[in-house]
Protein backbone atom coordinates (compact mmCIF):
# COMPACT_ATOMS: atom_id res chain seq x y z
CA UNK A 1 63.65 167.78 159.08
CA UNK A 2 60.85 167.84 161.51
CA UNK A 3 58.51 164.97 162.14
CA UNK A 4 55.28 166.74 161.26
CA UNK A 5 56.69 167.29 158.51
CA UNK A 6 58.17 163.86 157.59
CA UNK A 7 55.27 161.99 158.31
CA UNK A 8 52.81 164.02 156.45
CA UNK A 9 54.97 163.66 153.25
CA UNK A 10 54.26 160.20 153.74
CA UNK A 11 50.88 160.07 154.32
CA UNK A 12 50.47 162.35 150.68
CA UNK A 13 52.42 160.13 149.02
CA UNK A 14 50.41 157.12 150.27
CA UNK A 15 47.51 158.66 148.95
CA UNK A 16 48.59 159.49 145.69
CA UNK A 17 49.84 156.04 145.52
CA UNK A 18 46.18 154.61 146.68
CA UNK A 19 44.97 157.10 143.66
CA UNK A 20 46.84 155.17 141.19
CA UNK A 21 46.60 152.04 142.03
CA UNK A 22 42.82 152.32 141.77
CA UNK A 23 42.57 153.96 138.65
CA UNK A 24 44.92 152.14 137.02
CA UNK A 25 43.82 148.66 138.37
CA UNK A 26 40.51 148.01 135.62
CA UNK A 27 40.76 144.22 137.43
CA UNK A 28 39.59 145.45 140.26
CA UNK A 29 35.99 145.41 140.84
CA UNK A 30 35.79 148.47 142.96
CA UNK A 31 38.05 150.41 140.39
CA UNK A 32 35.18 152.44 139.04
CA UNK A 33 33.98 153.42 142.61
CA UNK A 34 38.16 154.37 143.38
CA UNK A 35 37.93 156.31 139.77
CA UNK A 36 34.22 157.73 140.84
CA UNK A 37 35.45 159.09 144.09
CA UNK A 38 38.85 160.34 142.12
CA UNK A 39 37.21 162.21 139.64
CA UNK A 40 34.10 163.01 141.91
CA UNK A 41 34.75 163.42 145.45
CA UNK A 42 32.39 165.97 146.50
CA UNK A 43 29.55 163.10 145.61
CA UNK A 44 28.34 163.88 142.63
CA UNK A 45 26.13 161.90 140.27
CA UNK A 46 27.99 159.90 138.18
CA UNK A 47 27.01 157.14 134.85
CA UNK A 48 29.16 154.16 134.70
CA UNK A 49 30.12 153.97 130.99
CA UNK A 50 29.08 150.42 131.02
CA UNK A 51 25.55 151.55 132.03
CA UNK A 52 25.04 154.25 129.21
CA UNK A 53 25.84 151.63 126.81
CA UNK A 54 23.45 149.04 128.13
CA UNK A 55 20.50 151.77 128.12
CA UNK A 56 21.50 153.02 124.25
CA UNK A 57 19.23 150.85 122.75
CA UNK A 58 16.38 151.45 124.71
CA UNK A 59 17.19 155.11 124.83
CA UNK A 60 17.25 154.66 120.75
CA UNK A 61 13.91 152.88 120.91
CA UNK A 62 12.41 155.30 122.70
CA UNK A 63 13.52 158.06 120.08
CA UNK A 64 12.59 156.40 116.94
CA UNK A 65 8.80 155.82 118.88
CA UNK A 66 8.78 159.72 119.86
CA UNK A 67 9.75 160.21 115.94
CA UNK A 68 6.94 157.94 114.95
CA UNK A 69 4.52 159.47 116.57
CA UNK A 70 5.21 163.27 115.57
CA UNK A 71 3.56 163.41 112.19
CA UNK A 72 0.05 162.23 114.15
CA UNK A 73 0.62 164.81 116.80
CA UNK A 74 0.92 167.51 113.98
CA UNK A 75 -2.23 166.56 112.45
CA UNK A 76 -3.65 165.98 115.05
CA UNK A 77 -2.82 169.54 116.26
CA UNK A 78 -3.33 171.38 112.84
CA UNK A 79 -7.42 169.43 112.66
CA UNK A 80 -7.75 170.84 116.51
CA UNK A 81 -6.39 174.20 115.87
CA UNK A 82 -8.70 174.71 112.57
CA UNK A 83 -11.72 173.50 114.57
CA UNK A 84 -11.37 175.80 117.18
CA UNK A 85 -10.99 178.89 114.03
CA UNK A 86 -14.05 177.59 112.46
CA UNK A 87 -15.90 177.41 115.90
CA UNK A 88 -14.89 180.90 116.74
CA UNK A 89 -15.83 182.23 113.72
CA UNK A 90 -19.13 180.73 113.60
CA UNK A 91 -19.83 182.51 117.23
CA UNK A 92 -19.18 185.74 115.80
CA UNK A 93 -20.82 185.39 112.42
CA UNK A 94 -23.84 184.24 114.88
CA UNK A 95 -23.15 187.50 117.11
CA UNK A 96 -23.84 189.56 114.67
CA UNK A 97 -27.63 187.87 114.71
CA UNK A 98 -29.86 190.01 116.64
CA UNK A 99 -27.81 193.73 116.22
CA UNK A 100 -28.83 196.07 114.13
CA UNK A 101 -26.84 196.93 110.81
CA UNK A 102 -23.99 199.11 111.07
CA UNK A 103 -23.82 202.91 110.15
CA UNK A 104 -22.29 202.62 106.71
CA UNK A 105 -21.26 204.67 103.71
CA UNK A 106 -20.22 202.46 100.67
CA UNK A 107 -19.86 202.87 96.94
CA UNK A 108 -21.23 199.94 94.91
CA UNK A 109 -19.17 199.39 91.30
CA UNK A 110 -21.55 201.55 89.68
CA UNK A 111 -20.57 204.32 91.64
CA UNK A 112 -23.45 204.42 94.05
CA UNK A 113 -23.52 205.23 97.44
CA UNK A 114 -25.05 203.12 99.79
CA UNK A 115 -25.89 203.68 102.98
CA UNK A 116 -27.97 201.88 106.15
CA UNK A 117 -30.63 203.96 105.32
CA UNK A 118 -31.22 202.86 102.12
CA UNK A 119 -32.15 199.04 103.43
CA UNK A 120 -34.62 200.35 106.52
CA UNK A 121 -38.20 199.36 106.08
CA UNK A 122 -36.89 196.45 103.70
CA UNK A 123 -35.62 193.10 103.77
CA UNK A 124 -31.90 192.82 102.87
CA UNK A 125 -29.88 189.88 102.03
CA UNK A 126 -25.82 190.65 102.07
CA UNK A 127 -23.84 188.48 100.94
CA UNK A 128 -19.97 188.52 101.32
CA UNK A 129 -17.53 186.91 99.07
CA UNK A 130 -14.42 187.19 97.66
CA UNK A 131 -11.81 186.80 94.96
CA UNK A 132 -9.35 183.43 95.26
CA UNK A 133 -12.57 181.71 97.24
CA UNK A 134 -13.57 178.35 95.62
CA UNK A 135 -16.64 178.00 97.54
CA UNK A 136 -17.46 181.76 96.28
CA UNK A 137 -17.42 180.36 92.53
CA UNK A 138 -19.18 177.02 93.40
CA UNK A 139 -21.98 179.60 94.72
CA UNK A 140 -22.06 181.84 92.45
CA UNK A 141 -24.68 180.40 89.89
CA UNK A 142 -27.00 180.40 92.79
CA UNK A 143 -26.59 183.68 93.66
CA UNK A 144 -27.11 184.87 89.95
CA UNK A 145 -30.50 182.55 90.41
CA UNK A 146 -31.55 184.03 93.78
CA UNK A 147 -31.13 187.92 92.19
CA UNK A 148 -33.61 187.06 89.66
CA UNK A 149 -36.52 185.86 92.37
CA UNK A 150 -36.38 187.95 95.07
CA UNK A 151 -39.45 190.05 95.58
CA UNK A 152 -39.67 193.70 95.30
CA UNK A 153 -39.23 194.85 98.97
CA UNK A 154 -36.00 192.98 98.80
CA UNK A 155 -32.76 194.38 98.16
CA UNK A 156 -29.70 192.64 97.92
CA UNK A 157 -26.30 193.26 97.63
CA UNK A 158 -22.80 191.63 97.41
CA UNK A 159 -20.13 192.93 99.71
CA UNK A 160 -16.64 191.94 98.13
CA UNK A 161 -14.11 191.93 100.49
CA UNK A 162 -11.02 192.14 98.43
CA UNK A 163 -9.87 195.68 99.09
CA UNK A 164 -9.81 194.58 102.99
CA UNK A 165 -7.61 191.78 101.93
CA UNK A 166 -5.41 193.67 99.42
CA UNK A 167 -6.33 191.94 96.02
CA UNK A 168 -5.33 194.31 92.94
CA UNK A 169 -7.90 195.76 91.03
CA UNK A 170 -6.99 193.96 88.35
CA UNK A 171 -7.96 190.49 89.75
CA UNK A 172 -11.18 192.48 91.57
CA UNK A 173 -12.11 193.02 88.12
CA UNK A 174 -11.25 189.45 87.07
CA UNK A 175 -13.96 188.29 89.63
CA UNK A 176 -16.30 190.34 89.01
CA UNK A 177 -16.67 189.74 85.20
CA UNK A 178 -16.63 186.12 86.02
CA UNK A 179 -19.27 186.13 88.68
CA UNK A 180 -21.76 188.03 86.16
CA UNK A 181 -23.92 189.56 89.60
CA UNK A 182 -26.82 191.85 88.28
CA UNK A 183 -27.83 192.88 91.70
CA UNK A 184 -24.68 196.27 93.33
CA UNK A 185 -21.58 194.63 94.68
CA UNK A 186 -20.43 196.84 97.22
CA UNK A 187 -16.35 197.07 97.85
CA UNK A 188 -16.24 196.81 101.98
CA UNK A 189 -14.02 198.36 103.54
CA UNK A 190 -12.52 197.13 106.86
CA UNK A 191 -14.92 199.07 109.25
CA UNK A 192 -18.13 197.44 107.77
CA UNK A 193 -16.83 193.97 107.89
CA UNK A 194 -15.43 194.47 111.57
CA UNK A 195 -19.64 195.32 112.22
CA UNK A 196 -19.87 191.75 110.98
CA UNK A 197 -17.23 188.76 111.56
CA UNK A 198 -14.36 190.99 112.37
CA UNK A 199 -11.96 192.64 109.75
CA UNK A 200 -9.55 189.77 110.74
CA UNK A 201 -11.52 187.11 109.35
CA UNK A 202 -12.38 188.84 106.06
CA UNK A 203 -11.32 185.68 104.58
CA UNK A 204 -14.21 183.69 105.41
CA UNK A 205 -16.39 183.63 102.64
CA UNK A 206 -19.00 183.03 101.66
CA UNK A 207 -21.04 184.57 104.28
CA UNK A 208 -24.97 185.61 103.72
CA UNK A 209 -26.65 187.90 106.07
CA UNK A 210 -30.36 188.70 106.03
CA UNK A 211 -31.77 191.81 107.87
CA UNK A 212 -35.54 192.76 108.33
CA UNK A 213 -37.70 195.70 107.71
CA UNK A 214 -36.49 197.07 111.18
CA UNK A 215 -32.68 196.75 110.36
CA UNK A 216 -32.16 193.82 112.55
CA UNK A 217 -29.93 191.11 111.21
CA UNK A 218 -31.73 188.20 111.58
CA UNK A 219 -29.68 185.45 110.05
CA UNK A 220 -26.13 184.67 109.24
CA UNK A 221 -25.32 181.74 107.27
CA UNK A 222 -21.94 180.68 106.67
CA UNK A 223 -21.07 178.94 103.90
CA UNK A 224 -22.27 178.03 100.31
CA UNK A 225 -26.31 178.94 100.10
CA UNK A 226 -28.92 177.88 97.67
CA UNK A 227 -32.14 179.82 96.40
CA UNK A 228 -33.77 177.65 98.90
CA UNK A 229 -31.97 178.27 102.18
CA UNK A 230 -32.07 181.95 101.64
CA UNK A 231 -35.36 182.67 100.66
CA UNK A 232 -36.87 180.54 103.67
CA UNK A 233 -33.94 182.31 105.77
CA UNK A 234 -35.75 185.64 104.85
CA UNK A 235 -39.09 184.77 103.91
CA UNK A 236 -38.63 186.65 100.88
């Protein structure tokens, strides 16, 4: 046998004795550095197991806190996210202010055509609603109040949105009976609300526009309306 050869034998099994000994020597302080560089040697990152469970219980802490707090960051996001909606809305209900009403062609439930022409050179008050709208119901007796005083060189009309928004005829109907309106409801379709507040929020009712003599809207109000707010909204 060669030399080389002899000696390096030795020198591995040296080695692989060294190996051992520090793994399998837990008495040994520097046994988990022997088993780091072992298991490691290119110099990784390594967690003594006696470290991880020292930190458990803070790491636990920390979870249950993170836990704790979710329920308040979900409110807290669902409020922020509805008061942005409502704010955008608002900006285009209030864009519409100032533009003159749309081109439109509409059939009222008596089978009446309506178009922009028929409002020009008097004051109109529109007002959406809706079937499945609370606030539309809590309205509604004022509305029925309001037809009955307007003056003469007023005309309003209701604009349900429901066909927009898919509601069956059925519960259209249902609605309708129940609001008792004298004055036309008109059944928008998506192009005339899209003039307004945009067809995607055809769900916001109720919404009460007032245009002048000139076709200009001059007011949007969003929300329930008395007698009081839309009469001095439109002078009528």
């Amino acid at each position: 046998m060669r030399a080389a050869e002899f000696y390096g034998g030795v020198g591995l099994q040296a080695r692989n004795e060294g190996r051992a000994d520090a793994v399998g020597n837990s008495a040994d302080p520097c046994s988990h550095n022997a088993f780091r560089a072992l298991t490691n040697p290119v110099g990784g990152s390594y967690t003594s197991p006696l470290m991880s469970e020292a930190q458990t219980p803070r790491r636990r802490g920390a979870l249950r806190s993170a836990v704790a707090l979710l329920p308040l960051v979900l409110v807290a996001g669902y409020f922020g996210v509805r008061a942005w909606i409502r704010g955008h809305v608002d900006d285009l209900i209030q864009h519409a202010v100032g533009q003159p009403l749309p081109d439109f062609r509409l059939t009222d439930t008596d089978g009446k055509v309506w178009t922009r022409a028929d409002l020009l050179g008097k004051r109109a008050v529109l007002h959406f609603f809706r079937s499945r709208c609370g606030s539309c119901d809590v309205e509604a007796p004022a509305m029925r109040d309001l037809e009955q005083r307007l003056r003469d060189d007023t005309v309003m009309l209701h604009v349900m949105t429901d066909q927009v928004l898919g509601f069956s005829p059925e519960e259209t109907a249902k609605t309708l009976a129940h609001k008792q309106f004298t004055r036309p409801v008109l059944m928008a379709d998506a192009a005339f609300v899209d003039a307004f507040h945009h067809v995607r929020w055809s769900q916001v009712t109720p919404v009460t526009y007032v245009a002048d003599p000139t076709g200009t809207i001059t007011y949007g109000l969003r929300g329930m309306q008395t007698v009081a707010s839309v009469t001095a909204a439109c002078a009528c």
